[in-house]
C-alpha atoms as a PDB file:
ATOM      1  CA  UNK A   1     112.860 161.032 141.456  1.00  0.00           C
ATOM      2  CA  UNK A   2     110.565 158.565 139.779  1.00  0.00           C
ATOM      3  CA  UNK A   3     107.220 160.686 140.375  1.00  0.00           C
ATOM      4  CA  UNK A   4     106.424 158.455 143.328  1.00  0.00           C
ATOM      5  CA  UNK A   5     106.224 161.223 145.707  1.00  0.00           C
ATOM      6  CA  UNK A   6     103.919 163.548 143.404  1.00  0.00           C
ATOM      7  CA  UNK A   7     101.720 160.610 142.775  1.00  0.00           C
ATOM      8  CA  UNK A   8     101.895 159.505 146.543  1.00  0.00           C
ATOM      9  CA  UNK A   9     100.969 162.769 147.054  1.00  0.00           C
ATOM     10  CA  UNK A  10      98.490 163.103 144.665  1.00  0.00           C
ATOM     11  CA  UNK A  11      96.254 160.543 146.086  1.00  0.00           C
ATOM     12  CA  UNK A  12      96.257 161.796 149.374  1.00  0.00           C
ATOM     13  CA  UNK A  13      94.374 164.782 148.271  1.00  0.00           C
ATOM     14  CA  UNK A  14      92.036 163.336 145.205  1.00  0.00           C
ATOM     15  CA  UNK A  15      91.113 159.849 146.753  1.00  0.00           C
ATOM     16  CA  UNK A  16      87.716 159.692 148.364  1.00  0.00           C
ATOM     17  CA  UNK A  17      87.822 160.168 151.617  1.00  0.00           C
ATOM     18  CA  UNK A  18      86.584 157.747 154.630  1.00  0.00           C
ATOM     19  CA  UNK A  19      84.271 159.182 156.481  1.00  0.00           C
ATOM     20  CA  UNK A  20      83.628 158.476 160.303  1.00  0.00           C
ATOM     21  CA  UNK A  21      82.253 160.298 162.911  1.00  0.00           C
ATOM     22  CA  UNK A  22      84.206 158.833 165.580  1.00  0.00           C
ATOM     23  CA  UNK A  23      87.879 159.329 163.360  1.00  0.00           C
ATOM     24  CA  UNK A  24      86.844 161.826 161.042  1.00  0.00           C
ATOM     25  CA  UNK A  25      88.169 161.667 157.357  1.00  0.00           C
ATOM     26  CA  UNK A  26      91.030 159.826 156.550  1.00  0.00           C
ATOM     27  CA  UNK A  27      92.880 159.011 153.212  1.00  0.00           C
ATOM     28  CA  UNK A  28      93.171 155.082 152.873  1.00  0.00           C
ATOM     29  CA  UNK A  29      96.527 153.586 151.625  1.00  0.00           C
ATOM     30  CA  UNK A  30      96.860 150.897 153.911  1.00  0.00           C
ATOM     31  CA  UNK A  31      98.702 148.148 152.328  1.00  0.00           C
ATOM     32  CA  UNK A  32     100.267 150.000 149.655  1.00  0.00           C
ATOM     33  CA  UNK A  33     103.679 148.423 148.814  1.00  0.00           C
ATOM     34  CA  UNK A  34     106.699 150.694 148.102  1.00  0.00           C
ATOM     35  CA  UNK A  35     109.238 148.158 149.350  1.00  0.00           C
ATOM     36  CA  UNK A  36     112.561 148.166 147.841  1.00  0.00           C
ATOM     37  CA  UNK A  37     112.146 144.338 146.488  1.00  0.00           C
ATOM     38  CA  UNK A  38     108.855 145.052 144.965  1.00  0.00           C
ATOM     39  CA  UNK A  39     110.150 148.373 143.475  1.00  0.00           C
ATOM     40  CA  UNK A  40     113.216 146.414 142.353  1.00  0.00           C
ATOM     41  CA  UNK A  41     115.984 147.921 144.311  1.00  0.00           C
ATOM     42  CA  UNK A  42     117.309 144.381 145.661  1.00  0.00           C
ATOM     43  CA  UNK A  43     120.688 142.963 144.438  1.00  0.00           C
ATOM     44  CA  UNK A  44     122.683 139.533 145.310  1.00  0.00           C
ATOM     45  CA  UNK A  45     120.977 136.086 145.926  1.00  0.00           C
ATOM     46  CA  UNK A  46     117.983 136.029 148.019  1.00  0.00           C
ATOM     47  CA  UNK A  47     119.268 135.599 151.663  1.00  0.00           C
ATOM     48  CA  UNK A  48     121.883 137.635 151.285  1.00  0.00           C
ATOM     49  CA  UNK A  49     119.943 140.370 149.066  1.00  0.00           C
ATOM     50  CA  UNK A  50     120.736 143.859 150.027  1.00  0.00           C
ATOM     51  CA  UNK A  51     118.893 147.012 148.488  1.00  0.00           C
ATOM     52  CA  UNK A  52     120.978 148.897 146.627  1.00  0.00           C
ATOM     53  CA  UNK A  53     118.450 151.046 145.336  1.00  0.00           C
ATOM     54  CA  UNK A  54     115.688 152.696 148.021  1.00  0.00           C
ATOM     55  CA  UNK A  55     112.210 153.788 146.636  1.00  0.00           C
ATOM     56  CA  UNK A  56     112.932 156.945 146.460  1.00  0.00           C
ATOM     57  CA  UNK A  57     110.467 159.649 148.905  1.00  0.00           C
ATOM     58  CA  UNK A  58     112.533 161.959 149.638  1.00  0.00           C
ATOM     59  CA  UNK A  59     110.577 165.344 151.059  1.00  0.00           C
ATOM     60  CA  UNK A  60     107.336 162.893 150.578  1.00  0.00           C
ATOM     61  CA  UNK A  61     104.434 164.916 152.550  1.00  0.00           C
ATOM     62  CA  UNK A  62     101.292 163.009 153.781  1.00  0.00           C
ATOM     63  CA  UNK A  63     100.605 165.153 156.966  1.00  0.00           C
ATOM     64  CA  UNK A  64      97.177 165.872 157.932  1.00  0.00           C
ATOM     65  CA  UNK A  65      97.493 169.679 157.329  1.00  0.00           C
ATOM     66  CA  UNK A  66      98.809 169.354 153.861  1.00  0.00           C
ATOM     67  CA  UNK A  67      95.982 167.127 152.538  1.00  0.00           C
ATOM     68  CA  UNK A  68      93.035 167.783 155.244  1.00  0.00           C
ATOM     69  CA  UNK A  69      92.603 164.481 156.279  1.00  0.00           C
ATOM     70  CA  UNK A  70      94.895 161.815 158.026  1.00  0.00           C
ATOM     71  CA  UNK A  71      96.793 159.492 155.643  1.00  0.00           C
ATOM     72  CA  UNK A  72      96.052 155.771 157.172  1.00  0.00           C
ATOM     73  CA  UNK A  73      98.837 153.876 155.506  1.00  0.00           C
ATOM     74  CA  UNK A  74      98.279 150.612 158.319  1.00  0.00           C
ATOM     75  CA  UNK A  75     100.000 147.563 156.792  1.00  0.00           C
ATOM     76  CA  UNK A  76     101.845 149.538 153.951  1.00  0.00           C
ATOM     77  CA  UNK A  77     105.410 147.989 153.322  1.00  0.00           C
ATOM     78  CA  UNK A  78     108.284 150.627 152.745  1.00  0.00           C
ATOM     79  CA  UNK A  79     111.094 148.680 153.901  1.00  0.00           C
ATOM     80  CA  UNK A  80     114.447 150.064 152.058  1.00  0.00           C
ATOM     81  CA  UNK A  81     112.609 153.388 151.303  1.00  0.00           C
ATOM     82  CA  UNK A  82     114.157 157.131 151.018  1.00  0.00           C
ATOM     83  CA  UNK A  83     111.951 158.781 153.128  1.00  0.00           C
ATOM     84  CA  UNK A  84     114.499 161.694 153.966  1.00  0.00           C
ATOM     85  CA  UNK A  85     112.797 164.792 155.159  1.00  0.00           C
ATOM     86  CA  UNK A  86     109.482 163.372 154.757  1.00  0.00           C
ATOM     87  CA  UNK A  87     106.555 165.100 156.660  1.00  0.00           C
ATOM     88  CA  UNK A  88     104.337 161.912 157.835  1.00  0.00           C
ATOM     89  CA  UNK A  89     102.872 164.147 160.658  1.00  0.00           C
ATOM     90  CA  UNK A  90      99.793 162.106 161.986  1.00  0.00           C
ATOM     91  CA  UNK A  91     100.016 159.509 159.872  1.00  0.00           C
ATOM     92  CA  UNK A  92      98.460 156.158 161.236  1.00  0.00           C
ATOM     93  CA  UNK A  93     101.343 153.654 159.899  1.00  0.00           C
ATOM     94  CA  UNK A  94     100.215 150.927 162.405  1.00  0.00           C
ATOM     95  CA  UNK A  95     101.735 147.360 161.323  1.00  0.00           C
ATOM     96  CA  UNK A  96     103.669 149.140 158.850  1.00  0.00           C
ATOM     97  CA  UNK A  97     106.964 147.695 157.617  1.00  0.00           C
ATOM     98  CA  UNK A  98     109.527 150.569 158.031  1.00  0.00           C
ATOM     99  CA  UNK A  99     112.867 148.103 158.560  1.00  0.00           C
ATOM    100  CA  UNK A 100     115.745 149.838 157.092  1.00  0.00           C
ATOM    101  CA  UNK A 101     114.109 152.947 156.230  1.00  0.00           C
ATOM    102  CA  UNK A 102     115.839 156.507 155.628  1.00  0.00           C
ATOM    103  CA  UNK A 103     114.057 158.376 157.917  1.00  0.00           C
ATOM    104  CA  UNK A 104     116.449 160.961 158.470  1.00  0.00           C
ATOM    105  CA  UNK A 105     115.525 164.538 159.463  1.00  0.00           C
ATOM    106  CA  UNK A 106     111.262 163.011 158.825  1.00  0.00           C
ATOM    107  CA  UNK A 107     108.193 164.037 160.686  1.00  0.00           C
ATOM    108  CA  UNK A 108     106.536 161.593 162.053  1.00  0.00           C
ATOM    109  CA  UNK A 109     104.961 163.483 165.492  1.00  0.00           C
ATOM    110  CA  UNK A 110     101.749 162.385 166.297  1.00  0.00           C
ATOM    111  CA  UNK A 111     101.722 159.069 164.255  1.00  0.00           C
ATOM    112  CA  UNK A 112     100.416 155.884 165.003  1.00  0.00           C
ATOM    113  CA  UNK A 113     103.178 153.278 165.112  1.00  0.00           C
ATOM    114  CA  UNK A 114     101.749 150.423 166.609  1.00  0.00           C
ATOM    115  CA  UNK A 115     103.086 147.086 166.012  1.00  0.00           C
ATOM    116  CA  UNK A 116     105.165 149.007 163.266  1.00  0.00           C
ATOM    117  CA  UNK A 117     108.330 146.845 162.372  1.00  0.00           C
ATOM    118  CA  UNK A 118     111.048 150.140 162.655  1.00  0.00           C
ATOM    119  CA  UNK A 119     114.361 147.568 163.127  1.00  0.00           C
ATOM    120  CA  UNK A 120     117.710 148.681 161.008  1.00  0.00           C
ATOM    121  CA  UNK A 121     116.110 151.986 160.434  1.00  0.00           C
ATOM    122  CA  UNK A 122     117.475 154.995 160.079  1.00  0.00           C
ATOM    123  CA  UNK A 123     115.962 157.628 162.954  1.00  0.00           C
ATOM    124  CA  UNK A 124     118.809 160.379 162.645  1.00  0.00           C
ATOM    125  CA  UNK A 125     117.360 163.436 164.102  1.00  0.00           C
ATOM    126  CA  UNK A 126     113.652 162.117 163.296  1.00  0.00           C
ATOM    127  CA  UNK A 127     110.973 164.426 165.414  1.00  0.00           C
ATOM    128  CA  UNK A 128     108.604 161.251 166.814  1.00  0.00           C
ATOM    129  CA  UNK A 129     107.259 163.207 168.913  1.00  0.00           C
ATOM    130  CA  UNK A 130     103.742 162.697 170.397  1.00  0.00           C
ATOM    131  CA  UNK A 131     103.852 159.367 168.580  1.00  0.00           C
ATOM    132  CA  UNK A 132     102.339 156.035 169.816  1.00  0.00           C
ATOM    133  CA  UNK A 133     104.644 153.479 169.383  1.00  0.00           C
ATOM    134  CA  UNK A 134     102.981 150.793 171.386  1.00  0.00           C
ATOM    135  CA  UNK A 135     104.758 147.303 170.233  1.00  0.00           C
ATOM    136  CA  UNK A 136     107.066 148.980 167.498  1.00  0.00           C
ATOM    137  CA  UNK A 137     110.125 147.684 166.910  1.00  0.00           C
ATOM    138  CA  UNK A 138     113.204 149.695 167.020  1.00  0.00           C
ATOM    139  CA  UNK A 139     115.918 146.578 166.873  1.00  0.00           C
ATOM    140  CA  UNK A 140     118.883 147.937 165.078  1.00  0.00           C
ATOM    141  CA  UNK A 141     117.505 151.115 164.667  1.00  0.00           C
ATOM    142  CA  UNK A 142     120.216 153.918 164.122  1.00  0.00           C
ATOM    143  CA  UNK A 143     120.558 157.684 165.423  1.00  0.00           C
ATOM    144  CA  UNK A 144     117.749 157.205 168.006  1.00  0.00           C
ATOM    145  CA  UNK A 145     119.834 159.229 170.348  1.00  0.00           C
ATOM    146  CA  UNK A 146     119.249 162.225 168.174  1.00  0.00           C
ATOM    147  CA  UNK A 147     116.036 161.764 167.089  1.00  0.00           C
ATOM    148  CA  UNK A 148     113.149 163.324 169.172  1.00  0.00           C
ATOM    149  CA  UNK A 149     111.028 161.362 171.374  1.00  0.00           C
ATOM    150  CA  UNK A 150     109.312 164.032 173.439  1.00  0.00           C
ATOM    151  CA  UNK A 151     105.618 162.991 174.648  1.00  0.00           C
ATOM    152  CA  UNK A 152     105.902 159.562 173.034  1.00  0.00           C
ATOM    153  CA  UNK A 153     103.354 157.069 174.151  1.00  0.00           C
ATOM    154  CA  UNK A 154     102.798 153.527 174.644  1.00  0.00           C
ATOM    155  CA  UNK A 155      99.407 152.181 175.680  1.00  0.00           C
ATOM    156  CA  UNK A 156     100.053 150.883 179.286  1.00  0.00           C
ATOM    157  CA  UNK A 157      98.463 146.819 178.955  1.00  0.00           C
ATOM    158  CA  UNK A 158     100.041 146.776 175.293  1.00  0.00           C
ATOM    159  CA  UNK A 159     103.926 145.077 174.924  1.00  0.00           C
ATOM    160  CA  UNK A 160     106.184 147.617 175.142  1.00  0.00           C
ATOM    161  CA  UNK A 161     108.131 148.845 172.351  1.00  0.00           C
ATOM    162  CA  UNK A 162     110.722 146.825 171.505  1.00  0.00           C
ATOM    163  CA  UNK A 163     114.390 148.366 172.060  1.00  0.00           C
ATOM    164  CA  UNK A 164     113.727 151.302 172.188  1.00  0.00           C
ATOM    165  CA  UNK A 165     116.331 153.194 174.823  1.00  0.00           C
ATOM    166  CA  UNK A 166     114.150 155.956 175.577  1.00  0.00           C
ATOM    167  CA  UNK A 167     111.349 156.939 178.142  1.00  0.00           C
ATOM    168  CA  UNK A 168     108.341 157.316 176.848  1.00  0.00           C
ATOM    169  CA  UNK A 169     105.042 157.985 178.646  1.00  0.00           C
ATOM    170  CA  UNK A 170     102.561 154.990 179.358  1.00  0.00           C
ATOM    171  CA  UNK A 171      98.374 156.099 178.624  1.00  0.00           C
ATOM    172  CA  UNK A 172      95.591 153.802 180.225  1.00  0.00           C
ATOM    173  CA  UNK A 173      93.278 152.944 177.622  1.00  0.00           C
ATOM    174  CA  UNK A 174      89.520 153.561 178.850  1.00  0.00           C
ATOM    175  CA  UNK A 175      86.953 153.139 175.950  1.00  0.00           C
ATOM    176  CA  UNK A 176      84.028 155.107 177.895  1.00  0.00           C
ATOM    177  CA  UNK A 177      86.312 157.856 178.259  1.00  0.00           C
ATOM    178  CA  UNK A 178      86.331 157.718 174.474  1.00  0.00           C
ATOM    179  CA  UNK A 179      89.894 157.468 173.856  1.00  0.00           C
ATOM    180  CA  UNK A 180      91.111 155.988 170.263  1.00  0.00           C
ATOM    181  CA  UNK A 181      93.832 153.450 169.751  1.00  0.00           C
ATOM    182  CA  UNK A 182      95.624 155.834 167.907  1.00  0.00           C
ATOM    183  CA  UNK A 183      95.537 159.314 169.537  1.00  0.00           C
ATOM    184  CA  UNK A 184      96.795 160.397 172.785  1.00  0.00           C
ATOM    185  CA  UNK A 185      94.739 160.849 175.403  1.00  0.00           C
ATOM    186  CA  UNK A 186      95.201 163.757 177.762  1.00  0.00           C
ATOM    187  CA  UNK A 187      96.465 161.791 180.951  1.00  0.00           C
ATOM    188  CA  UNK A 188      99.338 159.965 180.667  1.00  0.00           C
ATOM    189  CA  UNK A 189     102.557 158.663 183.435  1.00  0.00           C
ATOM    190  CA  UNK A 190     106.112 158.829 182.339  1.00  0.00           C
ATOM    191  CA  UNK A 191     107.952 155.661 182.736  1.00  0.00           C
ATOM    192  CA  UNK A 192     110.866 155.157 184.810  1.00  0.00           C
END
């Protein structure tokens, strides 16, 4: 462990938070960059480049309960990471790069995946449940048949996720209901 996790961690709870009415407060990371080429994990020539080395975040925990706010990591690039274990419980990782992540045995119910690039990760018993994973990408992904699905959502006029071999439950989005693009609203239709 490097002391990314503790410092990840750290953050979440001493950063200022964002405060809006309509959201409530949230812990801004967006963009952050944890990839393993930027962390330097990467070995061979560039196209054929392989990480060798994940950022290691093992047991990382971001969840809303832990730090009394949701973590809004939108954008952030953790391709190649270790996020074994990890508790990302609510977390809004919308546009996020997760290819090839380790997210074995991790908590990601009630997150916002939209448009999240997921391809060539690693889903192995992964509880997504709850989650919206309108346009996400699950190409590649592996152990999808373990990992937990169960009241995952799409937003009905949005693409649908992308390979993802599951039924998941389609949500009409209606602005003067108040709904928010990333949190469930209370009707929903399962898919076929």
């Amino acid at each position: 462990n490097s002391g990314k996790v503790e410092a990840l961690e750290y953050l979440a709870t001493h950063l200022p938070r964002e405060v809006d009415e309509l959201v409530g407060d949230s812990v801004v990371l967006s963009g952050i960059d944890l990839s393993c080429e930027t962390m330097g994990g990467m070995e061979g020539e560039d196209d054929t480049a392989t990480c060798t080395r994940p950022t290691y975040l093992r047991g990382l925990d971001l969840s809303r309960e832990t730090h009394g706010a949701r973590v809004r990591l939108n954008g952030a690039n953790l391709s190649g990471a270790d996020l074994l274990s990890a508790n990302l419980r609510g977390a809004r990782l919308g546009r996020a790069n997760l290819s090839g992540v380790i997210l074995f045995d991790a908590d990601l119910s009630g997150a916002d995946l939209r448009n999240a690039d997921l391809s060539g990760a690693f889903l192995r018993d992964a509880d997504l449940s709850g989650a919206n994973v309108s346009s996400a990408d699950f190409t590649d992904a592996r152990g999808l048949e373990t990992a937990n699905f169960t009241g995952a959502w799409a937003w009905a006029d949005a693409p649908s996720p992308i390979n993802l071999p599951v039924a998941i439950d389609l949500c009409v989005f209606d602005a003067d209901e108040g709904h928010l693009l990333w949190e469930r609203p209370e009707t929903c239709s399962p898919t076929q």
